[in-house]
Each structure stands twice: as structure tokens, then as C-alpha cells.
N, C-alpha and C. Protein backbone atom coordinates (compact mmCIF):
# COMPACT_ATOMS: atom_id res chain seq x y z
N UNK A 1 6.04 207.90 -34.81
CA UNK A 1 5.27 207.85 -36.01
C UNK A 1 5.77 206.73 -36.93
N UNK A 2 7.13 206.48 -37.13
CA UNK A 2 7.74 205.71 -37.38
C UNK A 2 7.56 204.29 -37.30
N UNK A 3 7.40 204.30 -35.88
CA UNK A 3 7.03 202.93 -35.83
C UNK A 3 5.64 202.32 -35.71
N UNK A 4 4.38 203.67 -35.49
CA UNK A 4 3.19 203.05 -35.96
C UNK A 4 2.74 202.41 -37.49
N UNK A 5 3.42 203.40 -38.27
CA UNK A 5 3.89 202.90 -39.71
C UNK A 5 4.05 201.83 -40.05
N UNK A 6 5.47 201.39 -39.20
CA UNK A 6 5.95 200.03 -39.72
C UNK A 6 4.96 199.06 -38.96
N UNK A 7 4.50 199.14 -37.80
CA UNK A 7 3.45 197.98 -36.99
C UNK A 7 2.24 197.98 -38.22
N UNK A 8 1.78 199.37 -38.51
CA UNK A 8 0.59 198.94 -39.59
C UNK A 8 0.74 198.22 -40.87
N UNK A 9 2.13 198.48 -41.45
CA UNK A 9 2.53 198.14 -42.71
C UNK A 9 2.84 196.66 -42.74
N UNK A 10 3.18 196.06 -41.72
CA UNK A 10 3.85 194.93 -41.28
C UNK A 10 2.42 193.88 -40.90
N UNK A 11 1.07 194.58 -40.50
CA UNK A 11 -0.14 194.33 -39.92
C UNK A 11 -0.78 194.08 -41.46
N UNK A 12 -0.51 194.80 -42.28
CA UNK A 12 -1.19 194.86 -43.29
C UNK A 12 -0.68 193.80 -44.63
N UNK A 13 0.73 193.80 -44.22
CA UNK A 13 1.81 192.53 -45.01
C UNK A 13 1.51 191.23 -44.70
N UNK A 14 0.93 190.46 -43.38
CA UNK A 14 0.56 189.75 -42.46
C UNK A 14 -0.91 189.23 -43.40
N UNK A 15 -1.41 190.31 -43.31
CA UNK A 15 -3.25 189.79 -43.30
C UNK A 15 -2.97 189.76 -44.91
N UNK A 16 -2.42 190.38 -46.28
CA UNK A 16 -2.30 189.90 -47.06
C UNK A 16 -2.30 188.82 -47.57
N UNK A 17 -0.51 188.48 -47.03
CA UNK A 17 0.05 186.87 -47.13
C UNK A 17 -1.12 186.11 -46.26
N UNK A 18 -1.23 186.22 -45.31
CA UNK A 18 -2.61 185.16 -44.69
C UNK A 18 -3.57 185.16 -45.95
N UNK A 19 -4.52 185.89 -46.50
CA UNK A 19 -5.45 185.76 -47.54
C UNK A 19 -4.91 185.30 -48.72
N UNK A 20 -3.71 185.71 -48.91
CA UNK A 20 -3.05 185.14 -50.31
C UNK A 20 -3.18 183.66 -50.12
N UNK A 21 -2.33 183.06 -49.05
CA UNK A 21 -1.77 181.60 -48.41
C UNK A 21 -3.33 181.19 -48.52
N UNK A 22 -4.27 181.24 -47.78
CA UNK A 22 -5.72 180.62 -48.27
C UNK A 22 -6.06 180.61 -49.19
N UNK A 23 -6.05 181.53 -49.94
CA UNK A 23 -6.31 181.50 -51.43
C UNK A 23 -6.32 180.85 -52.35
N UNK A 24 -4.85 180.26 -51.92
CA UNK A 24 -4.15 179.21 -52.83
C UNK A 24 -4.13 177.94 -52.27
N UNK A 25 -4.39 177.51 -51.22
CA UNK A 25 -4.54 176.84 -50.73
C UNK A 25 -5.96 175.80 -51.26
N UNK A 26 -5.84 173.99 -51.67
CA UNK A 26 -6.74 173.61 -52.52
C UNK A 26 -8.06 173.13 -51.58
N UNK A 27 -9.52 173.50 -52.21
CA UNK A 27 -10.42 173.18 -51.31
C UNK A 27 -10.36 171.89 -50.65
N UNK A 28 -11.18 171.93 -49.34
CA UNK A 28 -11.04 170.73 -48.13
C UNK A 28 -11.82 169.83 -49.29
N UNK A 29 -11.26 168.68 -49.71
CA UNK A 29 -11.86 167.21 -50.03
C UNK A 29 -13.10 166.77 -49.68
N UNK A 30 -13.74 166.98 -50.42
CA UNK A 30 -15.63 166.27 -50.66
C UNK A 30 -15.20 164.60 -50.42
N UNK A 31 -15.84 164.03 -49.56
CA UNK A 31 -15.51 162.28 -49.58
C UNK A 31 -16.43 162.36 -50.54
N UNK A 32 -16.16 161.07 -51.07
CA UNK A 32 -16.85 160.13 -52.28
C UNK A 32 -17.43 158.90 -51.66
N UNK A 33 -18.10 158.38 -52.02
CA UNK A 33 -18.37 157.22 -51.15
C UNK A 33 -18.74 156.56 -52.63
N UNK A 34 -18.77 155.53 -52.96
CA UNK A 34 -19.26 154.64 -54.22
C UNK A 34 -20.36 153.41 -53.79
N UNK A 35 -21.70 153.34 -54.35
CA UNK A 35 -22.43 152.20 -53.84
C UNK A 35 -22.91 151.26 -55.59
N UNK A 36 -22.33 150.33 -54.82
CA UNK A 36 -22.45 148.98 -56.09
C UNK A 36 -23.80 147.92 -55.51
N UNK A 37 -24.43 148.15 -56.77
CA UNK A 37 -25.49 146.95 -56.21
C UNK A 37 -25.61 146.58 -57.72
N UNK A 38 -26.70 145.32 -57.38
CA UNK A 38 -27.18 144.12 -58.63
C UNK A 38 -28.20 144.88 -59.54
N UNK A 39 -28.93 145.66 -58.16
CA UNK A 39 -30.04 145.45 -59.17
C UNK A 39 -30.44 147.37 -59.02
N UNK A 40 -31.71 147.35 -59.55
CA UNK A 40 -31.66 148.85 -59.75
C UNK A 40 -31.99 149.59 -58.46
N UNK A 41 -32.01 150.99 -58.18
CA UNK A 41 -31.65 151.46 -57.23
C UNK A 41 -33.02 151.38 -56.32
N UNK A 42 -32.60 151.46 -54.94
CA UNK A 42 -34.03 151.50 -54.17
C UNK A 42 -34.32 152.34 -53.47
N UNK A 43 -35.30 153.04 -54.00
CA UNK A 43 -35.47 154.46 -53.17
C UNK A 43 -35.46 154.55 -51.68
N UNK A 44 -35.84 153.25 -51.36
CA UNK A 44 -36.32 153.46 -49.50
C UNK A 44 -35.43 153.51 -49.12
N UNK A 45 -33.87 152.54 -49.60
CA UNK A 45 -32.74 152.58 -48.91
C UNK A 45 -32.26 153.47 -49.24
N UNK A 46 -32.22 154.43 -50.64
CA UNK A 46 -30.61 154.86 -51.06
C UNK A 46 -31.49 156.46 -49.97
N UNK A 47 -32.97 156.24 -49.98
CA UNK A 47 -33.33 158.01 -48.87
C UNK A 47 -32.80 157.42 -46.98
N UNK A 48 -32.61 155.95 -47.00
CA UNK A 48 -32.32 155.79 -45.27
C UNK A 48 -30.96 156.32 -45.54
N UNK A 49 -30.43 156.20 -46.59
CA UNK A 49 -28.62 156.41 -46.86
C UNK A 49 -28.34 157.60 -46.77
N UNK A 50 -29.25 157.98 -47.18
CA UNK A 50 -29.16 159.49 -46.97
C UNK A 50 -29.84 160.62 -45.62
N UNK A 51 -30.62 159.53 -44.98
CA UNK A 51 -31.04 160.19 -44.07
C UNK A 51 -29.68 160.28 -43.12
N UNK A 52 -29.15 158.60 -43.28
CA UNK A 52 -28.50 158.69 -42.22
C UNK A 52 -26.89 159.92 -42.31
N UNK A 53 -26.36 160.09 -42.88
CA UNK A 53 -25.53 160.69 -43.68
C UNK A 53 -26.01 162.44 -43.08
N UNK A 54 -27.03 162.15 -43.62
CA UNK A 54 -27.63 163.89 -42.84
C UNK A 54 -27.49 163.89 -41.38
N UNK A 55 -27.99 162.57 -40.53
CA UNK A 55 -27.79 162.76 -39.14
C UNK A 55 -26.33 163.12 -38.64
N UNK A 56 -25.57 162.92 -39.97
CA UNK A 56 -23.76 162.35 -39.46
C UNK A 56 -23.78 164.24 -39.43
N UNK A 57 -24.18 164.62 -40.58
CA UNK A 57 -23.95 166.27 -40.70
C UNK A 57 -23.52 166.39 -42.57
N UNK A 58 -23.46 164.99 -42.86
CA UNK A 58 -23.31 165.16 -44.58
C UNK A 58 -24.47 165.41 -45.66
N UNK A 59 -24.36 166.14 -46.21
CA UNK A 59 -25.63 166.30 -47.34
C UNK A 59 -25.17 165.92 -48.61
N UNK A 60 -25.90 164.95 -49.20
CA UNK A 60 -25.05 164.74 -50.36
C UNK A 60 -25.15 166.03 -51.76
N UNK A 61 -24.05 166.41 -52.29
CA UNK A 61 -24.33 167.26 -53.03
C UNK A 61 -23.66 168.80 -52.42
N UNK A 62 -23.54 168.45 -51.65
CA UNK A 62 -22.94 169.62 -50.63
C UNK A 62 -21.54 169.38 -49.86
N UNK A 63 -22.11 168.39 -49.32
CA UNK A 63 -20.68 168.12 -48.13
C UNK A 63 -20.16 166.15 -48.75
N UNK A 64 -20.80 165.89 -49.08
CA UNK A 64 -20.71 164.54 -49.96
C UNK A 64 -20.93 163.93 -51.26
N UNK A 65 -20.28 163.24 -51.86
CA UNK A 65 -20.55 162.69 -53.19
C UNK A 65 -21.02 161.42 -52.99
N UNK A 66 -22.28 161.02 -53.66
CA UNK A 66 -22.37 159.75 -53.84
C UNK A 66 -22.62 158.97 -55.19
N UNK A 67 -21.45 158.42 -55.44
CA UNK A 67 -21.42 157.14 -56.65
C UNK A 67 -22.24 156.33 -56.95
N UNK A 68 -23.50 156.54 -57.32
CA UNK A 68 -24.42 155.16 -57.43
C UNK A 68 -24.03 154.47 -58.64
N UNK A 69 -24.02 152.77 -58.43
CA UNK A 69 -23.51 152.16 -59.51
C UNK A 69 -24.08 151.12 -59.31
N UNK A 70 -25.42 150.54 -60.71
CA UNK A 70 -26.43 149.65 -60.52
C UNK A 70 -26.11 148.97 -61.80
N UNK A 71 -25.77 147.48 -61.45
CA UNK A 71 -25.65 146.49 -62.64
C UNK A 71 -27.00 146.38 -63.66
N UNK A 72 -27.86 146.71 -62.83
CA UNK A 72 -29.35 146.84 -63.19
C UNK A 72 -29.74 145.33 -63.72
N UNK A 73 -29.05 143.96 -63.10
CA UNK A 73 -29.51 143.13 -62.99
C UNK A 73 -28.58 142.14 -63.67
N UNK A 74 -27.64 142.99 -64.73
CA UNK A 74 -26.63 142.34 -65.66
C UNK A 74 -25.44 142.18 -64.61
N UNK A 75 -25.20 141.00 -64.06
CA UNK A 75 -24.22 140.84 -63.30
C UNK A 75 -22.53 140.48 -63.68
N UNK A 76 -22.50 140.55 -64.99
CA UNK A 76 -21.21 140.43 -65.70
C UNK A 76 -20.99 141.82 -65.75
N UNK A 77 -21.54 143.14 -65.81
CA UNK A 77 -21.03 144.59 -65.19
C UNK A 77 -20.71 145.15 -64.82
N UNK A 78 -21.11 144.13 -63.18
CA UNK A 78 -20.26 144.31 -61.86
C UNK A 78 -18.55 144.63 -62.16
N UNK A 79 -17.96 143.91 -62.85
CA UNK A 79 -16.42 144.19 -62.42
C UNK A 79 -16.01 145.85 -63.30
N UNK A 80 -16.79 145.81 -64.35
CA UNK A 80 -16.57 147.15 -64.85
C UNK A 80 -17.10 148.68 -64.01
N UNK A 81 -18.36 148.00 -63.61
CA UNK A 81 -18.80 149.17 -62.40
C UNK A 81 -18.02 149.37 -60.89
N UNK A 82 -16.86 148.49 -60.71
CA UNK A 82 -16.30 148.59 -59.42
C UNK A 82 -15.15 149.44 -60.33
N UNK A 83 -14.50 148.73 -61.44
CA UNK A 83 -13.13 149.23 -61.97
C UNK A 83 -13.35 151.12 -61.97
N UNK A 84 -14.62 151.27 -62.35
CA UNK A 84 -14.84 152.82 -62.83
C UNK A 84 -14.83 153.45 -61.08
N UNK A 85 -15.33 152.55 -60.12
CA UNK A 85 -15.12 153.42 -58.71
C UNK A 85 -13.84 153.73 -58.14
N UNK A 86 -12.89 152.81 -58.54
CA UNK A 86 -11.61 152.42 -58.37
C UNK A 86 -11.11 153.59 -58.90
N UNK A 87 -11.47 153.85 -60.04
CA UNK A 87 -10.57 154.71 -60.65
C UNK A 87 -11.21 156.04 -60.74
N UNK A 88 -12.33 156.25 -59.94
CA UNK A 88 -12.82 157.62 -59.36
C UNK A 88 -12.16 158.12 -58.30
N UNK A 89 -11.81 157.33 -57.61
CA UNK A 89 -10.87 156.71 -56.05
C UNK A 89 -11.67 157.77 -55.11
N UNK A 90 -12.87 156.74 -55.10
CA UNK A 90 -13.92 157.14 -53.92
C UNK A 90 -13.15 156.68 -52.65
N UNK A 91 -13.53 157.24 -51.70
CA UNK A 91 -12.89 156.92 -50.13
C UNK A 91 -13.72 155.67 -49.35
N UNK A 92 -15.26 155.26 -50.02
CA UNK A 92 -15.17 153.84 -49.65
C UNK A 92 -16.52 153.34 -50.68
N UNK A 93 -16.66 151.89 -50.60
CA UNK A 93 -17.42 151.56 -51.33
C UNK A 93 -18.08 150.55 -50.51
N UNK A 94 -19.71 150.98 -50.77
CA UNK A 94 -20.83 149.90 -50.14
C UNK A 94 -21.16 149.27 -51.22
N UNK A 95 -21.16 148.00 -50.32
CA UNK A 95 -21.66 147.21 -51.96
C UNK A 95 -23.10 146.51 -51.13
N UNK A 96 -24.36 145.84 -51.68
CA UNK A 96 -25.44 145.20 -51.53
C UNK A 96 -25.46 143.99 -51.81
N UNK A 97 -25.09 143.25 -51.14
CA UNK A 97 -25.33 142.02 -51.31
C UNK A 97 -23.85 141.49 -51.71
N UNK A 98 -23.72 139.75 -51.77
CA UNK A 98 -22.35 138.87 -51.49
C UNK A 98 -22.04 139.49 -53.00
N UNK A 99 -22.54 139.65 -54.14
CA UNK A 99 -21.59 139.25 -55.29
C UNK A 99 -21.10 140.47 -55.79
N UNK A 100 -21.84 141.65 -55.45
CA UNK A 100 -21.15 142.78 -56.02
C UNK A 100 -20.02 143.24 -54.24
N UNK A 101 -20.22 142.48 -53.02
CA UNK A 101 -18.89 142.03 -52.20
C UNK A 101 -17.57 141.55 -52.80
N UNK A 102 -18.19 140.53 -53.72
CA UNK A 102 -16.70 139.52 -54.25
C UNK A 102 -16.31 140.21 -55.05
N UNK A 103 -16.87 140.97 -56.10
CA UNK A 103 -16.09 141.33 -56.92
C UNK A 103 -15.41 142.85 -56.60
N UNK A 104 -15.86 143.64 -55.93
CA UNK A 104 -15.29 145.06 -55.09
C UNK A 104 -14.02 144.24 -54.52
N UNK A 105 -14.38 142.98 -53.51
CA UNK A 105 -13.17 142.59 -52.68
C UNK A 105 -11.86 142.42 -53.47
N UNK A 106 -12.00 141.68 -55.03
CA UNK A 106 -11.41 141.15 -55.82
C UNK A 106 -10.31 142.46 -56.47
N UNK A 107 -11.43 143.71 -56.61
CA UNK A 107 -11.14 144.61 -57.27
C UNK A 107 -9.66 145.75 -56.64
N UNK A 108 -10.20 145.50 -54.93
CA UNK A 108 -9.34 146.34 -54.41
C UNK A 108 -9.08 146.19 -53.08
N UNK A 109 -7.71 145.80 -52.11
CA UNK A 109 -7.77 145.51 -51.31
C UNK A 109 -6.96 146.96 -50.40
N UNK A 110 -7.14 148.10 -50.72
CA UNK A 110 -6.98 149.47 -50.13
C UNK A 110 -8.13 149.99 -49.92
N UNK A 111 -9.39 150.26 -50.61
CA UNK A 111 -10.38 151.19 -50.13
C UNK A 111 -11.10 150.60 -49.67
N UNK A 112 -11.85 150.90 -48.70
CA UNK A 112 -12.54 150.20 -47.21
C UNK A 112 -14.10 150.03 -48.30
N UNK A 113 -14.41 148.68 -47.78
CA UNK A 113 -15.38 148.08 -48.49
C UNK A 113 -17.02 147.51 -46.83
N UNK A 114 -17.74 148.42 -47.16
CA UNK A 114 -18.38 148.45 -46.15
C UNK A 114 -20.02 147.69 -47.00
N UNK A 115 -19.72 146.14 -46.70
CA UNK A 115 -20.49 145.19 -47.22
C UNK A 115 -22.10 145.67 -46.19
N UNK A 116 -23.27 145.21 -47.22
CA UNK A 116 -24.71 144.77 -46.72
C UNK A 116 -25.50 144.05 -47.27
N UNK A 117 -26.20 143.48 -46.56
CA UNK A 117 -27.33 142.36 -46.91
C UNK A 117 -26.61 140.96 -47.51
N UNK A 118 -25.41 140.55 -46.37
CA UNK A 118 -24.72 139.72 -46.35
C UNK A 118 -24.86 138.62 -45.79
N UNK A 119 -25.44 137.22 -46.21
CA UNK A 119 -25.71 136.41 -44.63
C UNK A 119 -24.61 135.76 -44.19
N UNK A 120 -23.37 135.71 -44.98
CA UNK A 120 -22.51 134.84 -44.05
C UNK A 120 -21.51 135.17 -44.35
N UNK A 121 -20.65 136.76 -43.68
CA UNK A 121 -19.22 137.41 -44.13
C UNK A 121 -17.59 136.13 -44.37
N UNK A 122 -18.04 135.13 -43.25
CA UNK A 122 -16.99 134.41 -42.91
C UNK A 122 -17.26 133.48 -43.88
N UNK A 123 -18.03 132.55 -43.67
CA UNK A 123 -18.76 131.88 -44.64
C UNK A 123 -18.31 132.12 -46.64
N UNK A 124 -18.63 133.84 -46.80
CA UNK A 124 -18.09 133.71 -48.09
C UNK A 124 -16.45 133.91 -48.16
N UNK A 125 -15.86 134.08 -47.18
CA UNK A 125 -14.30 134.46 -46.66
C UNK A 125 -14.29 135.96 -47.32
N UNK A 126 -15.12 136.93 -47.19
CA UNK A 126 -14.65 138.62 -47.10
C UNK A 126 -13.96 139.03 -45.95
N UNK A 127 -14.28 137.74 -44.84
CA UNK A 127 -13.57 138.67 -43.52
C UNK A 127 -13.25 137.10 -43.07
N UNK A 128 -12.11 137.57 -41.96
CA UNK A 128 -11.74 136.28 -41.20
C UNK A 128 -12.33 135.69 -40.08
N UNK A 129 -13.14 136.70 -39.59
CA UNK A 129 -14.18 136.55 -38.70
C UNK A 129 -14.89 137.55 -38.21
N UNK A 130 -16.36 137.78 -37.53
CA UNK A 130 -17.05 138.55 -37.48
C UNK A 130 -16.28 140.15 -36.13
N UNK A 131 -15.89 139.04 -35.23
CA UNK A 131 -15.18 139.84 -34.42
C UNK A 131 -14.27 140.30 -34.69
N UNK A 132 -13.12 139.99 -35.71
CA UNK A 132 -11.80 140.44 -36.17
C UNK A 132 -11.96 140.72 -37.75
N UNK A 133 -12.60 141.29 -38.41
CA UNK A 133 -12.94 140.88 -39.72
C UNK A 133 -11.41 141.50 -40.58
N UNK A 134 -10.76 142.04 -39.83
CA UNK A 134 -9.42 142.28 -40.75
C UNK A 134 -9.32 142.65 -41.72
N UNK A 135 -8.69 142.81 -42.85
CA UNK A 135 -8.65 143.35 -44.56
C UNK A 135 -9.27 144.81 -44.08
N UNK A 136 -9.65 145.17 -45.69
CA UNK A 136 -10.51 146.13 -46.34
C UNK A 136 -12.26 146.29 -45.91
N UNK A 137 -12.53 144.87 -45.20
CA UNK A 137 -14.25 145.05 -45.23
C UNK A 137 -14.56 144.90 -44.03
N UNK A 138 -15.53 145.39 -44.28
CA UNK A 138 -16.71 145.81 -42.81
C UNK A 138 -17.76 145.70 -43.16
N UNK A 139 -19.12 145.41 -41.97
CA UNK A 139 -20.27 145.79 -42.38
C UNK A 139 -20.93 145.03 -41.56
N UNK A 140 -22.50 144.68 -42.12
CA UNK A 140 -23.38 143.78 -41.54
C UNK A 140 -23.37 142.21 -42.13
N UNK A 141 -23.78 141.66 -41.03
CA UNK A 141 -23.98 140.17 -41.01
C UNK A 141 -25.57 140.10 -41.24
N UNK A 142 -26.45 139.19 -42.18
CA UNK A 142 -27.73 138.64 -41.72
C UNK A 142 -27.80 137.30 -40.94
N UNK A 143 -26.63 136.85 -41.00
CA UNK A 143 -26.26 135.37 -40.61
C UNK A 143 -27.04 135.25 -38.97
N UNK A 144 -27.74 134.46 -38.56
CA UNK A 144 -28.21 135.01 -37.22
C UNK A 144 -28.92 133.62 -36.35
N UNK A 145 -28.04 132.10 -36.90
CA UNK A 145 -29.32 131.00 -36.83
C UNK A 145 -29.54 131.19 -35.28
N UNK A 146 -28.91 131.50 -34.41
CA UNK A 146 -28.96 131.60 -33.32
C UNK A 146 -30.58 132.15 -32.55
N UNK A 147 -30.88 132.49 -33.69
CA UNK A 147 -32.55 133.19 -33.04
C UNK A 147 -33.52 132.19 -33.83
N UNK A 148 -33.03 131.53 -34.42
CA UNK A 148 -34.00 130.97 -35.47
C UNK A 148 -34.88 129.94 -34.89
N UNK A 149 -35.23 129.38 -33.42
CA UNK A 149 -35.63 128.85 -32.89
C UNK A 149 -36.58 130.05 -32.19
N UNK A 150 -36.36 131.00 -32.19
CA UNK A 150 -36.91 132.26 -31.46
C UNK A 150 -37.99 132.87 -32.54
N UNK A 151 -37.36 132.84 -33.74
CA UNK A 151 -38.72 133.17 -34.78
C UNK A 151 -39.50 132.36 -34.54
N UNK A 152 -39.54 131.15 -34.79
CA UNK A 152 -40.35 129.57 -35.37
C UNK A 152 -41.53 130.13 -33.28
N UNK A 153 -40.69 130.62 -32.32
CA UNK A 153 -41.91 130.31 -31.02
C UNK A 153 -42.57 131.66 -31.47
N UNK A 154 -41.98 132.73 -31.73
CA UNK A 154 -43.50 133.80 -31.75
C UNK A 154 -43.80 133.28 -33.13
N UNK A 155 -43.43 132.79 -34.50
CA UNK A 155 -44.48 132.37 -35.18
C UNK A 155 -45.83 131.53 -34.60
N UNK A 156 -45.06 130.77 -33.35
CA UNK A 156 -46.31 129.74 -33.02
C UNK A 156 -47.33 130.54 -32.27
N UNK A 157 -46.39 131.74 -31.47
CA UNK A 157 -47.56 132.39 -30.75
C UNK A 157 -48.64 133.57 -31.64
N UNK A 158 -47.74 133.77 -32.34
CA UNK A 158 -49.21 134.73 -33.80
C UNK A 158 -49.97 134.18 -34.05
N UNK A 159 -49.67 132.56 -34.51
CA UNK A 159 -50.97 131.57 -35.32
C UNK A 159 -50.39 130.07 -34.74
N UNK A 160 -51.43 130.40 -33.03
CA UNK A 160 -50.91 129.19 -32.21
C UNK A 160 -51.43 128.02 -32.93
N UNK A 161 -52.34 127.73 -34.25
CA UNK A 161 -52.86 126.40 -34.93
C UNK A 161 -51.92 126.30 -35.52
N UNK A 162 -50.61 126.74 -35.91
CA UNK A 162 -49.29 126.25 -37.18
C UNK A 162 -49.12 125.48 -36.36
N UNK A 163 -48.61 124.53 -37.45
CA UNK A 163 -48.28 122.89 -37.37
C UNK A 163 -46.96 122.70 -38.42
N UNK A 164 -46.88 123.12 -38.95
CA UNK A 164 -46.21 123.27 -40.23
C UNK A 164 -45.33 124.61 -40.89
N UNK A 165 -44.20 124.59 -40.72
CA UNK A 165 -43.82 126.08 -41.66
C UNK A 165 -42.73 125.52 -42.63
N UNK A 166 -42.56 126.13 -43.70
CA UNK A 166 -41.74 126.43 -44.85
C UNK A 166 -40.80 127.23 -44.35
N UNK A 167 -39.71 126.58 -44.91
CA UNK A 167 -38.32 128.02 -44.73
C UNK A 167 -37.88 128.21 -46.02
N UNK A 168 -37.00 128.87 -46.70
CA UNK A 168 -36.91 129.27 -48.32
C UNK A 168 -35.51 129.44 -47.70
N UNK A 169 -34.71 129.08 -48.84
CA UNK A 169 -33.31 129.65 -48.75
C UNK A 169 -32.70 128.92 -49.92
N UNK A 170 -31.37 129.16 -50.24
CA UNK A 170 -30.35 128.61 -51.67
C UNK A 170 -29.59 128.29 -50.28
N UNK A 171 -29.37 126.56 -50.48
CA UNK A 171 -28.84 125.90 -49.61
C UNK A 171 -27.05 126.05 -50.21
N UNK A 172 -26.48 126.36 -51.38
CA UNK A 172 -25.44 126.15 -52.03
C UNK A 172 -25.03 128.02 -51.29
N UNK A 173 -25.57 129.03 -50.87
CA UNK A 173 -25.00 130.05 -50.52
C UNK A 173 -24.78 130.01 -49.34
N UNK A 174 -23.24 130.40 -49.17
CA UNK A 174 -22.62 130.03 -47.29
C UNK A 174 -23.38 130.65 -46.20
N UNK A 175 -23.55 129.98 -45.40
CA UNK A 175 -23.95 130.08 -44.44
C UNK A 175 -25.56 129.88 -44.16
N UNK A 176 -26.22 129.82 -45.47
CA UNK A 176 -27.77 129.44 -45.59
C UNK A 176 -28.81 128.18 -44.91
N UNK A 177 -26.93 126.87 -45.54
CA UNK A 177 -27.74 125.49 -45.41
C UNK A 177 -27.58 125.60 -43.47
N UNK A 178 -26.05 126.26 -43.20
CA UNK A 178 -26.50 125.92 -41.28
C UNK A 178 -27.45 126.61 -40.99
N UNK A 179 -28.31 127.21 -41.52
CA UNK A 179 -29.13 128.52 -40.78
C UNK A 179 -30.53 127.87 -41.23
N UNK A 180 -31.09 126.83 -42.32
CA UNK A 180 -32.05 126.45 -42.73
C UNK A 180 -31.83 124.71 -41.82
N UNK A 181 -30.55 124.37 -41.60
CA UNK A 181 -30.58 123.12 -40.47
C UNK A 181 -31.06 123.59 -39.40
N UNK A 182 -30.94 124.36 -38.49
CA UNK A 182 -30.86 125.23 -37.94
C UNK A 182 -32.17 125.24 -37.53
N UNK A 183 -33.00 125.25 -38.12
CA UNK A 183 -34.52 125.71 -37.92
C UNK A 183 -35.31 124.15 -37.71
């Protein structure tokens, strides 16, 4: 009798301390993610951002936080809107486009900086190269002159009478003027 006692008492001391020890124990960490852009927010992307995020198994609001942070066009903001992510200390920051890149890059070279709508990573020096990009950043390239002879033939085959096309680009942003020679 004795010793069913002590097995229960000892069973029951056990599952306590186990519930206590969880108890106290601090909830599992919500990631943060922080997204810096120029201009104001865009629904189509920030719902693909979120679609994709759901495919991962994250819901934002639930299993994720997301930081939206829009210069809303005032680009002298940018360094105050990265400083405030910095010091949220989100676990990574997407930024849209090269300049809210430079100034995140500038801002912090620990939290992983997962650049987009970039045309030339190397080009602006965020990374050392596309295959090794090294540091803090990651992401996508638009940089691509390599096909750009490949647009210009199915343009010819959509509207086999072109004779003539226009290309648009800011020849002074890296990687633009080889990609507009290029063509």
C-alpha cells in the first residue's frame, strides 16, 4: 500500500512540476518579418506575400508578424523607417526596390535582408555576386540582358510588321545601360 502511495504521489509530483515548468516557460517566438518600400502599399503583392506565407503554413496575425513600412513616396524616410525595424528586431527585412536595399543594407549588416525588384544586385554592390551573394542579402535579380534578344524575336513574331521598337530605361542605374546596349 505503501508503495502504491508513494508511485502515485511521486506520479502526481512529476505531472505538476511538468505543468508548472511549461507554464513558465516563455511563448514560442512569432517571427517578424519587416517590409520597406518607396511607395505606398500594393495590394496584389503584399496578398501574393501573403498567399505565399500561407502556403509555407504562416498566417499573418497568427503564426506571423508583418511590419509594413511605406515611405509613401518621401524617400528621405527611408532611413528612419529601416531604424524603427531595426529596433523592432524583426528576423528579416524585404525591401522593394534598389534604394530602400541601400539604405536597409547601410542600416544593418546582421538581419538577413531579402531584396526585390532589383535589376542589378552586383551592379549596385548589395552582393558580391549572384552565385555567391555573401553578407546579409538575398533575393531576386531583374537583371536578365541575356534574353533580351529573345523578347525583341517574339515581339517580331506578335506584330511581324515592327520595324522599330523603343526600349525605356535610366541609363545612370547599374546594370540598365548593359541591358538597354544589349538590345
Amino acid at each position: 500500500m505503501h508503495r502504491r502511495t508513494f508511485a502515485f504521489g511521486l506520479g502526481i509530483l512529476f505531472l505538476t512540476t511538468f505543468h508548472l515548468a511549461r507554464a513558465q516557460q516563455p511563448p514560442t517566438k512569432i517571427p517578424r518579418i519587416g517590409y520597406l518600400m518607396t511607395r505606398f502599399l500594393d495590394p496584389v503583392r503584399s496578398e501574393a506575400l501573403r498567399q505565399g506565407l500561407r502556403e509555407l503554413g504562416y498566417v499573418e496575425g497568427k503564426t506571423i508578424v508583418i511590419e509594413w513600412r511605406s515611405a509613401e513616396g518621401k524617400l528621405d524616410r527611408l532611413p528612419a523607417l529601416v531604424a524603427e525595424l531595426v529596433r523592432l528586431k524583426v528576423d528579416v527585412i524585404v525591401t522593394s526596390g534598389p534604394l530602400p536595399t541601400r539604405v536597409t543594407k547601410d542600416a544593418t549588416s546582421t538581419i538577413p535582408i531579402v531584396m526585390a525588384q532589383v535589376n542589378d544586385p552586383v551592379g549596385n554592390g548589395f552582393v558580391a555576386s549572384l552565385a555567391r551573394p555573401g553578407g546579409n542579402i538575398t533575393g531576386l535579380s531583374t537583371l536578365a540582358p541575356e534574353i533580351s534578344g529573345k523578347q525583341l524575336e517574339l515581339l517580331k513574331e506578335i506584330l511581324p510588321s515592327l520595324s522599330r521598337a523603343a526600349v525605356f530605361g535610366t541609363s545612370t542605374q547599374p546594370g540598365n545601360s548593359q541591358a538597354l546596349r544589349e538590345v
